[in-house]
Protein backbone atom coordinates (compact mmCIF):
# COMPACT_ATOMS: atom_id res chain seq x y z
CA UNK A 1 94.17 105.00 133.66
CA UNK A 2 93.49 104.32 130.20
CA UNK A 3 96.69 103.36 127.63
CA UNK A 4 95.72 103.23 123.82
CA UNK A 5 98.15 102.45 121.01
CA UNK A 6 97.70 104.42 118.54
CA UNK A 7 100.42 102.85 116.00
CA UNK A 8 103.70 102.57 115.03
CA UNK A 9 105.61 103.80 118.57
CA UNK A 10 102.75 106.49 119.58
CA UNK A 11 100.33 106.02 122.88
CA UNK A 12 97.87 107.81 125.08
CA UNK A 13 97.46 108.18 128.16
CA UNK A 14 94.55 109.20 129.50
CA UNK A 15 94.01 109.26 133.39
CA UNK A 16 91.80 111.74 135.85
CA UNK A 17 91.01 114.11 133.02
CA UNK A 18 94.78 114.71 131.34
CA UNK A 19 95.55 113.49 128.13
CA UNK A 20 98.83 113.18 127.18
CA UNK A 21 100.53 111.54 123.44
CA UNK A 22 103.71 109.79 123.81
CA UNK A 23 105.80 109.29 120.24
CA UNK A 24 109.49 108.83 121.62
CA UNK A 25 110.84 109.92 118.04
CA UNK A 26 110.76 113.99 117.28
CA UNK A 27 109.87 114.35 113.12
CA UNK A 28 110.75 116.53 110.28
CA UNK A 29 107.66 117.20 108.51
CA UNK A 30 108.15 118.17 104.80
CA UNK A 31 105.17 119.66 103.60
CA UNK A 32 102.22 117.02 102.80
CA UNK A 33 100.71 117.09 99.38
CA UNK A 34 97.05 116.39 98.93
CA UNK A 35 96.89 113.82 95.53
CA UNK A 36 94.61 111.20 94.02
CA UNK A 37 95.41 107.70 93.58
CA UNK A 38 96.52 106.73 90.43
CA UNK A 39 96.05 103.07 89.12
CA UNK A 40 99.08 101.65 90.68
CA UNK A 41 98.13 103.46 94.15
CA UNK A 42 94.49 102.59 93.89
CA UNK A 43 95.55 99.13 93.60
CA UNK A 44 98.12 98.39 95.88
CA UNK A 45 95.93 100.38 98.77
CA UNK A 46 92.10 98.93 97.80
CA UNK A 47 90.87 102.22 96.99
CA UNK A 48 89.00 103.82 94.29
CA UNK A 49 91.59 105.61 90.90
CA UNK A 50 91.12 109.26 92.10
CA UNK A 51 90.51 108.56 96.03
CA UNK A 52 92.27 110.95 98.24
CA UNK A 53 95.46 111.27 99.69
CA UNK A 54 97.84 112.51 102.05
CA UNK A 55 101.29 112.04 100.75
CA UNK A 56 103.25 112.75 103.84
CA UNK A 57 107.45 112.46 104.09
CA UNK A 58 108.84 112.90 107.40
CA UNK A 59 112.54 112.36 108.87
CA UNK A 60 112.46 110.84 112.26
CA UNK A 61 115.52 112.12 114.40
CA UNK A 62 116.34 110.15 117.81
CA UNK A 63 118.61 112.31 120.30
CA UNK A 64 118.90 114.98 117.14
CA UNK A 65 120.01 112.64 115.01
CA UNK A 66 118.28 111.42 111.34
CA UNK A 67 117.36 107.76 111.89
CA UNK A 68 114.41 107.40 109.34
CA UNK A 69 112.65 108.92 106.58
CA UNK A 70 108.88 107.85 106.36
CA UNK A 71 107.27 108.05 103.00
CA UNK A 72 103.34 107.49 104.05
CA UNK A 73 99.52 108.23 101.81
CA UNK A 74 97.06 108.41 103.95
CA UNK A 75 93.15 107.88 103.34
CA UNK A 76 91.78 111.64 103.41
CA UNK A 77 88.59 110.49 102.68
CA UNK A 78 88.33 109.31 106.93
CA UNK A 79 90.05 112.49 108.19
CA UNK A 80 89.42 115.43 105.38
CA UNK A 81 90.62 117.75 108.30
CA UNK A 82 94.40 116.08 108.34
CA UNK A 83 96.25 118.84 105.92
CA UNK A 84 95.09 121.20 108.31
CA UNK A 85 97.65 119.85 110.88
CA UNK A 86 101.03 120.22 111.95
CA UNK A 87 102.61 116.71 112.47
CA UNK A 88 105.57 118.44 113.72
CA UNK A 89 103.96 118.97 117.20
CA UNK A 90 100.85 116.60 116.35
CA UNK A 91 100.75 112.61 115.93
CA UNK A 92 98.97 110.99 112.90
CA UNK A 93 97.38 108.50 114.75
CA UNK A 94 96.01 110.73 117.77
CA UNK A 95 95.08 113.20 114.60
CA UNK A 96 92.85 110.29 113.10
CA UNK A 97 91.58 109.19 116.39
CA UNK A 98 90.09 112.50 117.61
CA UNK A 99 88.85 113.94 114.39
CA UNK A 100 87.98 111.11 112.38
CA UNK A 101 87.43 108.26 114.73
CA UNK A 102 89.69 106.41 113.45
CA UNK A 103 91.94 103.65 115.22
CA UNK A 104 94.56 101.61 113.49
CA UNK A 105 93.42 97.99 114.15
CA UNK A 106 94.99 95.98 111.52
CA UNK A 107 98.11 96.23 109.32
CA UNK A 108 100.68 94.06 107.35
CA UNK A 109 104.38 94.90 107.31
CA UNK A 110 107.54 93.91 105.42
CA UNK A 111 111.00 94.27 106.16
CA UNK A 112 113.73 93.48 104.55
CA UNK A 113 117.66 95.02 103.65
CA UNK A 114 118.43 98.09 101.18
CA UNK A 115 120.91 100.49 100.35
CA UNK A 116 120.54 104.25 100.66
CA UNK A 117 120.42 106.07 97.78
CA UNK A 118 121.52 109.84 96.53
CA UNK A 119 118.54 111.39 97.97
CA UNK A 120 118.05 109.10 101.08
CA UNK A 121 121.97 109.48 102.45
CA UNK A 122 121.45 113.36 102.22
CA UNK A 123 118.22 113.01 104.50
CA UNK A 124 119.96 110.46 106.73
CA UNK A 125 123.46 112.34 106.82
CA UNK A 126 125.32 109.09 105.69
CA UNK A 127 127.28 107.77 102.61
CA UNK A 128 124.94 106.60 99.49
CA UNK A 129 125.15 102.63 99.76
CA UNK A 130 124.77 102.39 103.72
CA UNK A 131 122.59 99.03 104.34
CA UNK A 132 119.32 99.90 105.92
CA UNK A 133 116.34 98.34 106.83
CA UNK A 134 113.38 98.58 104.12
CA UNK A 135 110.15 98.67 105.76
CA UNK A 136 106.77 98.75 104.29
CA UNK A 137 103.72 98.96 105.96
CA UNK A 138 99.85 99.28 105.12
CA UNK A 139 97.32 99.49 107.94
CA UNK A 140 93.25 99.08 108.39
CA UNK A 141 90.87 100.03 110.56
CA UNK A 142 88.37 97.64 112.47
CA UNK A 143 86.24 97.78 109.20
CA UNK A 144 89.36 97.32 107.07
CA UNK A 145 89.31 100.29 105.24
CA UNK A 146 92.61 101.44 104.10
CA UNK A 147 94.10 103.86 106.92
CA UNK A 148 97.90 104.47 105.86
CA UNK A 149 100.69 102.80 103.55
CA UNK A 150 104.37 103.72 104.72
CA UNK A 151 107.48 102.67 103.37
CA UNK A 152 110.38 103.64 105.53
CA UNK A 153 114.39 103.46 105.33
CA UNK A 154 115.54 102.90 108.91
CA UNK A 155 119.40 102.92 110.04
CA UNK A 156 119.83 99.92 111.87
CA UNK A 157 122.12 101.52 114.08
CA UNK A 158 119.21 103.41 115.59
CA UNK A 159 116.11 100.65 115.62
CA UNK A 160 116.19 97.31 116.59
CA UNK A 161 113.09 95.16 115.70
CA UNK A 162 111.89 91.95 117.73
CA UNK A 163 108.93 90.02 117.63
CA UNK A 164 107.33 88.91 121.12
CA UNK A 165 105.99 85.72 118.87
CA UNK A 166 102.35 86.59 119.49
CA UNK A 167 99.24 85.59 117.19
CA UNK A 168 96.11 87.02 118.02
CA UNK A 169 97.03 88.46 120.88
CA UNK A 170 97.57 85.64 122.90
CA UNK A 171 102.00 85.22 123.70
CA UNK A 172 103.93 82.60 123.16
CA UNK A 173 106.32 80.42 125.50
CA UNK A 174 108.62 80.36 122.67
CA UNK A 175 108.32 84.28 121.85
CA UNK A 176 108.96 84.91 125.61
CA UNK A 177 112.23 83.31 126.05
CA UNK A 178 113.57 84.65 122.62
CA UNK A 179 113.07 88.08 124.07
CA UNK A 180 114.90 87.36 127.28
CA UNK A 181 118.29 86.33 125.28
């Protein structure tokens, strides 16, 4: 049996000739736009003004609920086939993987606390000022070229985040016991 991450929450398993992608979270896909990095994009990702994108917004439900909104641009330029695709029914990641060969291998994140705002609490179902969590994330490949940037409002009454307290793969006494409390 083979078990690859492909990023965020998504895996595959692969065993005896089945292949089957597990992403616990069902999405909303609104449709994806294909654009060009301006200079503020081009920047902030490493990529050439005018590379481009995949400017992809997607509502994560949990038990038919909202419980995110993902705002992601991804690198076309690695997977031109990805506006062809229905991530609906398909996952980014396994998307990338099989067409463009391309495996998440490195990535950065930030979280920290927000508010919702007009358009955000009419996504999410909830009141404009609920706290949320403010993620943002930007992730490379083995060569670090730029994969995908996402910035996501979560509802903290549907994610929890922990942190196992490994670096470099190796785990920690101390991240161990913090996990068991």
């Amino acid at each position: 049996m083979n078990i690859i991450w492909l990023g965020h929450s998504c895996f595959v398993v692969e065993s005896a000739g089945w292949r089957v992608v597990l992403d616990p979270y069902y999405v909303e896909t609104y449709p994806a736009l294909h654009i060009e990095a301006d200079e503020a994009l081009a920047d902030k990702l490493g990529v050439a003004v005018g590379a481009p994108l995949l400017r992809m917004q997607r509502v994560r439900l949990i038990e038919g609920e909202p419980a995110s909104i993902e705002n992601a641009h991804v690198n076309l330029s690695l997977c031109p086939s990805l506006p062809e695709h229905d991530f609906e029914c398909e996952s980014l990641y396994d998307v990338l993987l099989k067409e463009g060969g391309v495996r998440v291998e490195h990535g950065r994140e930030h979280i920290s606390i927000s508010r919702l705002n007009v358009e955000e609490a009419e996504l999410l179902q909830q009141e404009e000022g609920t706290p949320v969590f403010y993620e943002s994330t930007i992730e490379f490949d083995k060569d670090m070229r730029f994969v995908e940037h996402c910035k996501s409002v979560i509802l903290p009454t549907k994610f929890r985040f922990a942190d196992n307290g490994e670096k470099n793969g190796m785990r920690s006494v101390a991240g161990e016991q913090w996990l068991k409390q």
